[in-house]
N, C-alpha and C. Protein backbone atom coordinates (compact mmCIF):
# COMPACT_ATOMS: atom_id res chain seq x y z
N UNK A 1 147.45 237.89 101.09
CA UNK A 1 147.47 237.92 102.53
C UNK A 1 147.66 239.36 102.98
N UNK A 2 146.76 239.67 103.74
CA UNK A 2 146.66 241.13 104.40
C UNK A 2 148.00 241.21 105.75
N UNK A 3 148.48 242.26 105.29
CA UNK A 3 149.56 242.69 106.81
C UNK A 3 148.73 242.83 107.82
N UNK A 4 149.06 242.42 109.02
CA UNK A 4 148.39 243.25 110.51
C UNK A 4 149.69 244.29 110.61
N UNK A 5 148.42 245.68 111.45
CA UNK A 5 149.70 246.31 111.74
C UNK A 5 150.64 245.95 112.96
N UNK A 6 152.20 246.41 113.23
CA UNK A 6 152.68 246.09 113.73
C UNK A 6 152.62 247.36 115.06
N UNK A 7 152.29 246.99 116.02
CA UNK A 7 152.06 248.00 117.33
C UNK A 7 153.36 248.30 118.29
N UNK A 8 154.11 247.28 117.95
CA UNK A 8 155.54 247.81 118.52
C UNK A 8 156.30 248.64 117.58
N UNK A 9 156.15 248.78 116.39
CA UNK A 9 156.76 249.85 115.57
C UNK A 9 156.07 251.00 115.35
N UNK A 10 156.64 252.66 116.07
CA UNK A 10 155.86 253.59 115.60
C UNK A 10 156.34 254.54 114.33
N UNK A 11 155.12 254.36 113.60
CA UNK A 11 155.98 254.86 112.47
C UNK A 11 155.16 256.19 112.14
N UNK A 12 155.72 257.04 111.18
CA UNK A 12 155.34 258.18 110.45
C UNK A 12 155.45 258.53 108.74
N UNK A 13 154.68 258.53 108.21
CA UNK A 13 155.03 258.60 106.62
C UNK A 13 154.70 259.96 106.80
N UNK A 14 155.87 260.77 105.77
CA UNK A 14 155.72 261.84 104.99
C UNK A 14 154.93 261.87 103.54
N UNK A 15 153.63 262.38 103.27
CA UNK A 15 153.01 262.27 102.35
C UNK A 15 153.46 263.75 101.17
N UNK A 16 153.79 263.34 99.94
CA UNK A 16 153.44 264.26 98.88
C UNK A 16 152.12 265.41 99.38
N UNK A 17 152.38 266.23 98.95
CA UNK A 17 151.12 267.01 98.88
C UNK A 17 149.47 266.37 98.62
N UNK A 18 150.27 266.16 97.59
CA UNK A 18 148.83 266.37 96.57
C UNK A 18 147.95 264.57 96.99
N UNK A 19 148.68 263.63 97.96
CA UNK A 19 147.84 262.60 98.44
C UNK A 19 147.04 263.07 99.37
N UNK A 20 146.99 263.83 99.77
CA UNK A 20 145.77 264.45 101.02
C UNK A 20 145.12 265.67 100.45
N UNK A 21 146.10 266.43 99.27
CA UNK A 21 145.16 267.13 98.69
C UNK A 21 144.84 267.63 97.26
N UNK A 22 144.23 266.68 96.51
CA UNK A 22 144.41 266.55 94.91
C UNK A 22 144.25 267.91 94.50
N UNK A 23 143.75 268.95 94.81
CA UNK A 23 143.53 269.82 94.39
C UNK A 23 144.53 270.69 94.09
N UNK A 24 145.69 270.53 94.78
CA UNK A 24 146.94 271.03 94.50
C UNK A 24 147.82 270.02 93.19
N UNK A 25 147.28 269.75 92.89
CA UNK A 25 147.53 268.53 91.80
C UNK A 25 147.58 269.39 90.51
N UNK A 26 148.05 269.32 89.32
CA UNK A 26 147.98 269.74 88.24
C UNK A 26 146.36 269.59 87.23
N UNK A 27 145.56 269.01 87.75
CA UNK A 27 144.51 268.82 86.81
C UNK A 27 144.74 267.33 86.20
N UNK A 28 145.80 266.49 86.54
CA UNK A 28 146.42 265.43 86.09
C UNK A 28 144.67 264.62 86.17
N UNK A 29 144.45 264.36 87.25
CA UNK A 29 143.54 263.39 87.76
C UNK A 29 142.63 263.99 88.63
N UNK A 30 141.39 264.67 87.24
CA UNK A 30 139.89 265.59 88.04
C UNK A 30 139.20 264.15 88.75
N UNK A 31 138.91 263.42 88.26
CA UNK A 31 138.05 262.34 88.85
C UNK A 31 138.34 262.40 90.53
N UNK A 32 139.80 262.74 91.05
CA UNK A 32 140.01 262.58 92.10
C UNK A 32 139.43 263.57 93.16
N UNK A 33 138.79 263.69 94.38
CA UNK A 33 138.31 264.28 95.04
C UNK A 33 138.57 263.82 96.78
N UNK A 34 139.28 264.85 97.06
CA UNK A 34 139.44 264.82 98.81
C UNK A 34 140.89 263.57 98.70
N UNK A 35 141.18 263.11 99.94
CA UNK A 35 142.49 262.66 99.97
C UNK A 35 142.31 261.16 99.18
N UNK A 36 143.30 260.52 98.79
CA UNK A 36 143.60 259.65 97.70
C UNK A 36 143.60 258.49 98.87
N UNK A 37 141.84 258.11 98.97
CA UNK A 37 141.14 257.18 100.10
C UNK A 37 142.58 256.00 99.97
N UNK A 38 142.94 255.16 99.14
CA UNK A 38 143.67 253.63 99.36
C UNK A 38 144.85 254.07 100.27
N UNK A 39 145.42 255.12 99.98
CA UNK A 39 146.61 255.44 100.37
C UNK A 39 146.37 255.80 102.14
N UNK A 40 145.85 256.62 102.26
CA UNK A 40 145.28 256.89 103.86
C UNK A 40 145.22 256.10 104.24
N UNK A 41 143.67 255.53 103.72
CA UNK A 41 143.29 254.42 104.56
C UNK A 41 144.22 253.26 104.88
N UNK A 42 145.49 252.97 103.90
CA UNK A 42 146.08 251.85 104.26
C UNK A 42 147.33 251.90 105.76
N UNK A 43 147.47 253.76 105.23
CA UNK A 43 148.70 253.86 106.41
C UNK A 43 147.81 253.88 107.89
N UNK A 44 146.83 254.38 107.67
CA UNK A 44 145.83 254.67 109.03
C UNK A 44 145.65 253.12 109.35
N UNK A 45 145.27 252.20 108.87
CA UNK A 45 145.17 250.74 109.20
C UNK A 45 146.26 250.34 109.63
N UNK A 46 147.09 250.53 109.80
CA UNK A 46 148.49 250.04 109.66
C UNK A 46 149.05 250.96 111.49
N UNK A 47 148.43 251.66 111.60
CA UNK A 47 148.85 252.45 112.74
C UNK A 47 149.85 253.40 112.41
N UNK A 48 149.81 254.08 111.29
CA UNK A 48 150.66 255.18 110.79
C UNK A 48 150.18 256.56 111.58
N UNK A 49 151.46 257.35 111.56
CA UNK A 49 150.93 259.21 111.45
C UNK A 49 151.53 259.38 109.95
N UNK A 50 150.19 260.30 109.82
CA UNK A 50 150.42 261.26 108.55
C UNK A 50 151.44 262.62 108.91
N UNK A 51 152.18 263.20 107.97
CA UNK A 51 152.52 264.54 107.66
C UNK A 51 153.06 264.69 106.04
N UNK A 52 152.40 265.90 106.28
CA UNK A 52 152.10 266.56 104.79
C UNK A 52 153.13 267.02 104.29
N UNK A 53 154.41 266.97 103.14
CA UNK A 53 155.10 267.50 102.91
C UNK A 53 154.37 268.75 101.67
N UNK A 54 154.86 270.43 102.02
CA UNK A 54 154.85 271.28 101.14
C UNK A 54 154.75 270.49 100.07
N UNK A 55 153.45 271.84 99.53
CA UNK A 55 153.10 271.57 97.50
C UNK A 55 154.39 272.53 97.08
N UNK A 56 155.41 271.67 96.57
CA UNK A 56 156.39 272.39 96.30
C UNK A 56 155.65 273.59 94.72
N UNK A 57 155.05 272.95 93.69
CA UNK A 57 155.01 272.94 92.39
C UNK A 57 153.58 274.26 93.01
N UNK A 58 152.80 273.96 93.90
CA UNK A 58 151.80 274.85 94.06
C UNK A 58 152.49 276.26 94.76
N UNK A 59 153.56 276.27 95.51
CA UNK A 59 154.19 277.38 96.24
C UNK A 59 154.87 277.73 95.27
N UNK A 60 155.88 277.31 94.01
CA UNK A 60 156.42 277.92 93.01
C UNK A 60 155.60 278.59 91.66
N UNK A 61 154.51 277.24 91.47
CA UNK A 61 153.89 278.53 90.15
C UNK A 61 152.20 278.51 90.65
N UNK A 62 151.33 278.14 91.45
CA UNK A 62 150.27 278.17 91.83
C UNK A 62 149.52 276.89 91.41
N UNK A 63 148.22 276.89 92.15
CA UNK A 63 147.52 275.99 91.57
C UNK A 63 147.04 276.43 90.35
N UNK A 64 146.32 277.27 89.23
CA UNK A 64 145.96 277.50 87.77
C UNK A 64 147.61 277.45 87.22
N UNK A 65 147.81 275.88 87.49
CA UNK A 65 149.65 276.16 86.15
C UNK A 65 149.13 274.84 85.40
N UNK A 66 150.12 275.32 83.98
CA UNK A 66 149.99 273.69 83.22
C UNK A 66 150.58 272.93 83.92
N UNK A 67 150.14 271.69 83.32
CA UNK A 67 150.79 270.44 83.02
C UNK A 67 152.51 271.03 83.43
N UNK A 68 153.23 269.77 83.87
CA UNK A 68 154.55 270.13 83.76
C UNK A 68 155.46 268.80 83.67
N UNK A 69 156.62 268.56 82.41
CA UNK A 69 157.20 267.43 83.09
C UNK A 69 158.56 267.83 83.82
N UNK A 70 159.35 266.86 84.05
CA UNK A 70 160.30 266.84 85.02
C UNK A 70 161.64 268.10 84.52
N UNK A 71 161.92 267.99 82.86
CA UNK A 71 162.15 268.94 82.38
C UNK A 71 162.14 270.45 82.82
N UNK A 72 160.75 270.64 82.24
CA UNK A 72 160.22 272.04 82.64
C UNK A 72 160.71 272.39 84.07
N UNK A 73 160.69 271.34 85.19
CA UNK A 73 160.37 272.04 86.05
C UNK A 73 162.33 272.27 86.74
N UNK A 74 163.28 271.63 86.15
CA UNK A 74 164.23 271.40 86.61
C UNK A 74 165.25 272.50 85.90
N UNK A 75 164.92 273.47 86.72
CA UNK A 75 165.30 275.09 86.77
C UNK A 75 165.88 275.26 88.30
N UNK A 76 166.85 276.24 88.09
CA UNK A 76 167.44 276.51 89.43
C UNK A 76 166.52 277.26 90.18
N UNK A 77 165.21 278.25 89.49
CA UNK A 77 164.57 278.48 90.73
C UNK A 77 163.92 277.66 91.07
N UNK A 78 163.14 276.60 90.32
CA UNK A 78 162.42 275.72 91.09
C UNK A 78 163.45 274.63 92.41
N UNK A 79 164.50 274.34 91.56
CA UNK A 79 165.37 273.81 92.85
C UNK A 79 165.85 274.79 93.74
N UNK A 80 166.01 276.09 93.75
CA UNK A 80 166.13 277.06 94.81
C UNK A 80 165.06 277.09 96.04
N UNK A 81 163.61 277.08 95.29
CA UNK A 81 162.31 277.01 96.20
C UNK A 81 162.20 275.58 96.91
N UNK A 82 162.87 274.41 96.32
CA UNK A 82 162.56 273.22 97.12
C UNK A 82 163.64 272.77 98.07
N UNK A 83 164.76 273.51 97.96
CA UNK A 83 165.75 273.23 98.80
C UNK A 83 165.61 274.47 100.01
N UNK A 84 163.96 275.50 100.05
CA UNK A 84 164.20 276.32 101.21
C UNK A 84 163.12 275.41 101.73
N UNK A 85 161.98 274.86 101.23
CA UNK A 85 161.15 273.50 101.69
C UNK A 85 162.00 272.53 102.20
N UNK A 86 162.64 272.02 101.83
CA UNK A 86 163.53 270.72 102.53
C UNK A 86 164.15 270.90 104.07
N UNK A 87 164.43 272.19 104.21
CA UNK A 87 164.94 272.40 105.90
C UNK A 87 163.82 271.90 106.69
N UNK A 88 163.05 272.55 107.27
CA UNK A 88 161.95 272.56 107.55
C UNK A 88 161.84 270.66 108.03
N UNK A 89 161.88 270.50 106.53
CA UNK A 89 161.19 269.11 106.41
C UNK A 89 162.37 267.63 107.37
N UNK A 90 163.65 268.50 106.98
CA UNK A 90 164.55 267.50 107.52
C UNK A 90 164.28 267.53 109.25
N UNK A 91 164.18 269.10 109.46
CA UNK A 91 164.24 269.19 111.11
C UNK A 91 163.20 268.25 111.76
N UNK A 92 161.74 268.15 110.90
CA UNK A 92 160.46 267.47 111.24
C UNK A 92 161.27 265.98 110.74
N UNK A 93 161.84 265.47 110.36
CA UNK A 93 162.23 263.72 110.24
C UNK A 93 162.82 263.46 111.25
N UNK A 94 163.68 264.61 111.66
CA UNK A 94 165.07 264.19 112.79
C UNK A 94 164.02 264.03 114.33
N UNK A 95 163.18 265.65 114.36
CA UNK A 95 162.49 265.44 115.53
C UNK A 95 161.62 263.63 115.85
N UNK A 96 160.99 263.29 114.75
CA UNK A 96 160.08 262.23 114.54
C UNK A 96 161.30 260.72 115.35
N UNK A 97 162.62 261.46 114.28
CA UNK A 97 163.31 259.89 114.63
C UNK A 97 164.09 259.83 116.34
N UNK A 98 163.82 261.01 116.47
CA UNK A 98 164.68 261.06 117.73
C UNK A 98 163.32 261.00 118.92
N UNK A 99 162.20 260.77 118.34
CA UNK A 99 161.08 260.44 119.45
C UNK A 99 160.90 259.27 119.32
N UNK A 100 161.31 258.19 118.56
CA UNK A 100 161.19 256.77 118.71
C UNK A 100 160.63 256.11 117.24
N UNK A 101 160.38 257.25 116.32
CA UNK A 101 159.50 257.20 114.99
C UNK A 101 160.42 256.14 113.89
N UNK A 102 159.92 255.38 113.10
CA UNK A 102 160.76 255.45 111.71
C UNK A 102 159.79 256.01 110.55
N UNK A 103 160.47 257.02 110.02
CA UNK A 103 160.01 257.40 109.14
C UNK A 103 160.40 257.73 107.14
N UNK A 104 159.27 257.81 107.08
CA UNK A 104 159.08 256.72 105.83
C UNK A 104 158.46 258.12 104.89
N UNK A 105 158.87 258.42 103.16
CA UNK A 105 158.62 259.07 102.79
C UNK A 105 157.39 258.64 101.51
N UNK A 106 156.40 258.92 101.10
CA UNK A 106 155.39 258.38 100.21
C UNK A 106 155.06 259.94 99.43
N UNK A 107 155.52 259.12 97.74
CA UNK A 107 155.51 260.18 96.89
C UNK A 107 154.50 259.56 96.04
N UNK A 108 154.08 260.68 94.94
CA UNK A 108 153.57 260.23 93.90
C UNK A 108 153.93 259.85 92.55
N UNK A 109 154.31 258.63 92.18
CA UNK A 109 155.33 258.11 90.87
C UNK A 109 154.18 258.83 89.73
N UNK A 110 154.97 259.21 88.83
CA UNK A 110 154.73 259.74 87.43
C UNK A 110 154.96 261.40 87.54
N UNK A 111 154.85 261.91 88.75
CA UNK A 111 155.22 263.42 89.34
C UNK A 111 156.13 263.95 88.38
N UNK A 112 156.49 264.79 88.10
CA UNK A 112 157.41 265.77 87.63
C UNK A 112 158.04 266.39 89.01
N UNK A 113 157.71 266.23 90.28
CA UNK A 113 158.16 266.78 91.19
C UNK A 113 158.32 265.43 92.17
N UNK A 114 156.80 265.24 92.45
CA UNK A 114 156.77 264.35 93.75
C UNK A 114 157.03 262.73 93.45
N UNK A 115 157.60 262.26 92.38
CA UNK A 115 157.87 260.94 91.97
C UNK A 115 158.95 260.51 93.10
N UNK A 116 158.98 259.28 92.93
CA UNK A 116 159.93 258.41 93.92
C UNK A 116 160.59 257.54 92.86
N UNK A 117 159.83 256.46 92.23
CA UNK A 117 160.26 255.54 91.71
C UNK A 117 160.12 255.81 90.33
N UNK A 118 159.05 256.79 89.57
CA UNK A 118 158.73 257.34 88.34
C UNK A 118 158.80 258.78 88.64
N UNK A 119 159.04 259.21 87.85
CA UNK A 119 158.90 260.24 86.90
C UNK A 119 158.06 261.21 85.69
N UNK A 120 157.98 262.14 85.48
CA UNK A 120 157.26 262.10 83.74
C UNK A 120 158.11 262.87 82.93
N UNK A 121 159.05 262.26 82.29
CA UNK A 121 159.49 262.88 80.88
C UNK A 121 158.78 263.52 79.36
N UNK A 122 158.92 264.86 79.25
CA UNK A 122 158.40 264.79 78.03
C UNK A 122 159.35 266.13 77.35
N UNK A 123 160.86 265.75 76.90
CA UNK A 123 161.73 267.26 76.55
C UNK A 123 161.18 267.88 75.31
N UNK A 124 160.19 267.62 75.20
CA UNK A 124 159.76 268.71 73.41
C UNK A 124 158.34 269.52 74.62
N UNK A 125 157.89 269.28 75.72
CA UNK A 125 157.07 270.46 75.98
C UNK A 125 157.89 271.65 76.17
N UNK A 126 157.00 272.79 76.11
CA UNK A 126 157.19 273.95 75.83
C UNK A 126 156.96 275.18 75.49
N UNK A 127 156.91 276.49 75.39
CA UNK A 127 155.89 277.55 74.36
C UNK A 127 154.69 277.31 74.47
N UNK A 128 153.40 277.80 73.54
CA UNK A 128 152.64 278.18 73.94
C UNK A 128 151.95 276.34 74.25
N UNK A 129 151.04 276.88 75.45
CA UNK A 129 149.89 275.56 75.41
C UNK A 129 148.95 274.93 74.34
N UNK A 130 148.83 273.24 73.92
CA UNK A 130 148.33 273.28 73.52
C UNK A 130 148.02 271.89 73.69
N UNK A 131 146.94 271.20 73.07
CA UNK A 131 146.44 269.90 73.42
C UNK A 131 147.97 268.31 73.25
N UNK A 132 147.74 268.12 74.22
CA UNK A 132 149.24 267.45 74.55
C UNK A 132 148.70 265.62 75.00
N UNK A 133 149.51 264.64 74.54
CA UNK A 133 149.13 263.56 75.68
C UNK A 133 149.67 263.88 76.63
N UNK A 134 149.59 262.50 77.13
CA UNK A 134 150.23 262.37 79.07
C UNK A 134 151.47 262.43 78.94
N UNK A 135 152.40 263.17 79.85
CA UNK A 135 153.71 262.59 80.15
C UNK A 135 154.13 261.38 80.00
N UNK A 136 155.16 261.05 79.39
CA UNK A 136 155.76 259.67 79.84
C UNK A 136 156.28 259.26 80.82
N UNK A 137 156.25 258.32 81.74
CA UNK A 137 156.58 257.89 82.54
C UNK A 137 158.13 257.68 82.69
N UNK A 138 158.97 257.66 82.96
CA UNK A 138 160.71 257.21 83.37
C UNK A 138 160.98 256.92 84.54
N UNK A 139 161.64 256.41 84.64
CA UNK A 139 162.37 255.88 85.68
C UNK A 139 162.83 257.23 86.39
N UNK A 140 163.07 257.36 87.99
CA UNK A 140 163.60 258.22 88.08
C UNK A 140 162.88 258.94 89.36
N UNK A 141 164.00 260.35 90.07
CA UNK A 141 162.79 260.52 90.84
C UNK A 141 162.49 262.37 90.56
N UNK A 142 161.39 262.95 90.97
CA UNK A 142 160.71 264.05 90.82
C UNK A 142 161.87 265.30 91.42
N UNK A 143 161.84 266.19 90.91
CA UNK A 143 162.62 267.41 91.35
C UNK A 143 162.85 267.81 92.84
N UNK A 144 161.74 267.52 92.91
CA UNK A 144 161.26 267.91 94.76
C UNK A 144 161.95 266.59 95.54
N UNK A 145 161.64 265.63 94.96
CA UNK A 145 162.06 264.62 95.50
C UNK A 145 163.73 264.68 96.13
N UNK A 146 164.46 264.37 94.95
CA UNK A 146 165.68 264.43 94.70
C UNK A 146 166.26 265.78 95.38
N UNK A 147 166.02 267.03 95.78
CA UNK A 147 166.61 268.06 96.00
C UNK A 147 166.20 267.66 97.74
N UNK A 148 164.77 267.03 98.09
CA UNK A 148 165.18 266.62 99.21
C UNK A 148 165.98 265.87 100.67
N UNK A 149 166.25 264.30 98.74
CA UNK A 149 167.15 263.91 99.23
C UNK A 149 168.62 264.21 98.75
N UNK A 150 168.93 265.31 98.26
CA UNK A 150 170.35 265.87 98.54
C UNK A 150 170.35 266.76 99.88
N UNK A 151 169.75 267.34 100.09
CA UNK A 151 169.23 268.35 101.69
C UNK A 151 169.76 267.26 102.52
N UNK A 152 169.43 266.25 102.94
CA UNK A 152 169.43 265.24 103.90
C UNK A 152 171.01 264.50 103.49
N UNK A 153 171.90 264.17 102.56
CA UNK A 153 172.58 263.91 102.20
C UNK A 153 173.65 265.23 102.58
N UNK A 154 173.17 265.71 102.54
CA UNK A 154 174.62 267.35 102.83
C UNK A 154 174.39 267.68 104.32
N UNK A 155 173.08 267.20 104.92
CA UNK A 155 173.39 267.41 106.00
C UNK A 155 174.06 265.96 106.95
N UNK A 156 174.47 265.06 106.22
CA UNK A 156 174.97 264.11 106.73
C UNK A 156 173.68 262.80 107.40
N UNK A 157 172.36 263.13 106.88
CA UNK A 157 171.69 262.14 107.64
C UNK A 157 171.08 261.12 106.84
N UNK A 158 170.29 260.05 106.98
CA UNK A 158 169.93 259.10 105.85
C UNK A 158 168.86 259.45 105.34
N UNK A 159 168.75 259.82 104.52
CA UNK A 159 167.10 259.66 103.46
C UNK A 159 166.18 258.48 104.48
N UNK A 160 164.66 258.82 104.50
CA UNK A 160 164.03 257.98 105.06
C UNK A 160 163.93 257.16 103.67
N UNK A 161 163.34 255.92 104.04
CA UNK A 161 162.88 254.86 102.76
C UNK A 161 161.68 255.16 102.35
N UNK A 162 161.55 255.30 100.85
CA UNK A 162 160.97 256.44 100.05
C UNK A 162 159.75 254.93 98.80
N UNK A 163 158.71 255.36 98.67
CA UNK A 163 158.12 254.43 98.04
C UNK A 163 157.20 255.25 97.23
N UNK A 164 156.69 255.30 95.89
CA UNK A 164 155.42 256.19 95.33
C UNK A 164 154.47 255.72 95.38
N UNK A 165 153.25 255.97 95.15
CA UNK A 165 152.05 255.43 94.58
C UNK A 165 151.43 256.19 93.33
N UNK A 166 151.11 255.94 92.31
CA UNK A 166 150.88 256.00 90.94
C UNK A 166 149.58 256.61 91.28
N UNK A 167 148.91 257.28 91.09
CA UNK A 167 147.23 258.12 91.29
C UNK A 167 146.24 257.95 90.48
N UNK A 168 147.17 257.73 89.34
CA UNK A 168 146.22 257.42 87.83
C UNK A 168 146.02 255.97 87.62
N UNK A 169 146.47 255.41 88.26
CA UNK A 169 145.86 253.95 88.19
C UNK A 169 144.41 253.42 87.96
N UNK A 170 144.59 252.80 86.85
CA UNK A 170 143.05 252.09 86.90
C UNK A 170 142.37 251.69 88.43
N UNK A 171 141.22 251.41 88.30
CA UNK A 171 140.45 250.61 89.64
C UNK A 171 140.98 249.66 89.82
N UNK A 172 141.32 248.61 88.66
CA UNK A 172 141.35 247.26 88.80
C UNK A 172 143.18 247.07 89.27
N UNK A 173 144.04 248.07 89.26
CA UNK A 173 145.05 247.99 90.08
C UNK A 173 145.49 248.54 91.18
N UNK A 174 144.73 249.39 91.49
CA UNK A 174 144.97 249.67 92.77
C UNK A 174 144.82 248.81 94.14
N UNK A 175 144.72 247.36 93.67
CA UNK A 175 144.56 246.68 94.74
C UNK A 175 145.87 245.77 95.28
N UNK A 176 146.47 245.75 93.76
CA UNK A 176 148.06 245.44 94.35
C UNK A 176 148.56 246.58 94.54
N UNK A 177 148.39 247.58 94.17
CA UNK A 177 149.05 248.93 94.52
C UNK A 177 149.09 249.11 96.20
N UNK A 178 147.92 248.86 96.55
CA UNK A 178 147.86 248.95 98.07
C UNK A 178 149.09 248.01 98.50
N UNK A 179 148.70 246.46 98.29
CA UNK A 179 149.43 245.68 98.86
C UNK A 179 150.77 245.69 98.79
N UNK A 180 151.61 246.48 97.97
CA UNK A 180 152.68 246.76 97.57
C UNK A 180 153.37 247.86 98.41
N UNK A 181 152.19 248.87 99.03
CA UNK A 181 152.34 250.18 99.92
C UNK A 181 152.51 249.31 101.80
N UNK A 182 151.51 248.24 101.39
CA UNK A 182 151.65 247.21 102.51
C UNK A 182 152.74 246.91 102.96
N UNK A 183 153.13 246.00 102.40
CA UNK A 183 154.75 245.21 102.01
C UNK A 183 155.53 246.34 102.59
N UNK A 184 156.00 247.43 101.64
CA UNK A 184 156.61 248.43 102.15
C UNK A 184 156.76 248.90 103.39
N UNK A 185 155.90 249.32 104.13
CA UNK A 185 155.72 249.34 105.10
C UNK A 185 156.16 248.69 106.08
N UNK A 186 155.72 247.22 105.66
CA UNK A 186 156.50 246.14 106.52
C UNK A 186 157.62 245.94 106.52
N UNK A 187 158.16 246.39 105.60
CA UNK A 187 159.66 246.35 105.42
C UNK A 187 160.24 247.27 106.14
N UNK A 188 159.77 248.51 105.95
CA UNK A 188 160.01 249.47 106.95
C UNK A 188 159.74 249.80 108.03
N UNK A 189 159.47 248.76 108.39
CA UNK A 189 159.16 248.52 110.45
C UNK A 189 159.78 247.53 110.66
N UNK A 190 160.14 246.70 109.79
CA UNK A 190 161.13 245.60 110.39
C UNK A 190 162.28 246.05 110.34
N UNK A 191 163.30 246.95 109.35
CA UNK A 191 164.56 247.26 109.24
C UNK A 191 164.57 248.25 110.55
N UNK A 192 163.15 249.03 110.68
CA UNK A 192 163.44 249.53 112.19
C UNK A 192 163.73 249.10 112.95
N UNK A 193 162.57 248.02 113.36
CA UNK A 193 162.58 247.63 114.62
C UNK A 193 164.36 246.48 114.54
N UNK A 194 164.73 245.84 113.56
CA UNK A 194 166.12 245.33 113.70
C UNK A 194 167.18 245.94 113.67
């Protein structure tokens, strides 16, 4: 069963980077091109606004960087650079919620940075590059993630409700994937609007 959107709730998701623009992406997922269509299209159906949260991982080592897992990247300068990103980002939630908004944060699970609900563990990368599998997946959330929601936590305010979507997903799941981004959603216009 498909959600209708709800028109008395105005909402706003904060998107990861790299869902509107793969190219800031690690090379994880070339197949992908222009914004990560299910995901848009579902918040745009839904009567969402988009905003883009900073490529944290592209402003710290560029777009030509390896692969990275959660490890690698969980260095005090990389948490130095995402906690001067997080101001910014909190002032844009508070403005949103204090205009009537609920807003809602959408990461990318398996991230080394932008995960919500996953992660990618892998503590033996390292030294020089060389032909590697995929990260493993963990539980857990991305560097960027987590340093955002301590930002919002020290400044005394609530974390918005935070959900990922997986990128590398086969075809044949991305269709509960949507409906799952659905749900969410709905959940997060009803705890608003009650």
């Amino acid at each position: 069963m498909e959600l209708e959107p709800d028109v008395t709730t105005r909402q706003v998701a904060f998107l990861t980077h790299s869902l509107l623009n793969p190219a800031a992406d690690a090379g994880r997922h070339p197949a992908s091109r222009g914004p990560v269509l299910p995901v848009v299209s579902t918040l745009r159906d839904l009567g969402c606004e988009l905003v883009q949260l900073p490529a944290a991982e592209v402003g710290h080592l560029g777009v030509r960087r390896w692969w990275q897992s959660r490890e690698m990247l969980d260095t005090p300068g990389f948490r130095a650079h995402c906690r001067r990103l997080a101001g910014p980002v909190l002032r844009q939630v508070e403005q949103f919620r204090a205009a009537g908004y609920d807003a809602v944060v959408i990461g990318v699970d398996g991230s080394p940075s932008c995960g919500v609900r996953t992660t990618s563990g892998e503590a033996g990368w390292g030294g020089r590059p060389t032909t590697v599998d995929d990260p493993v997946p963990v539980p857990g959330e991305g560097v960027w993630i987590e340093v955002l929601r301590t930002a919002f936590a020290e400044a005394g305010l609530p974390f918005p409700r935070a959900t990922g979507f997986d990128v590398g997903l086969p075809d044949t799941e991305v269709p509960f994937a949507v409906h799952e981004l659905r749900r969410f959603m709905r959940q997060s216009a009803t705890r608003f609007a009650g």
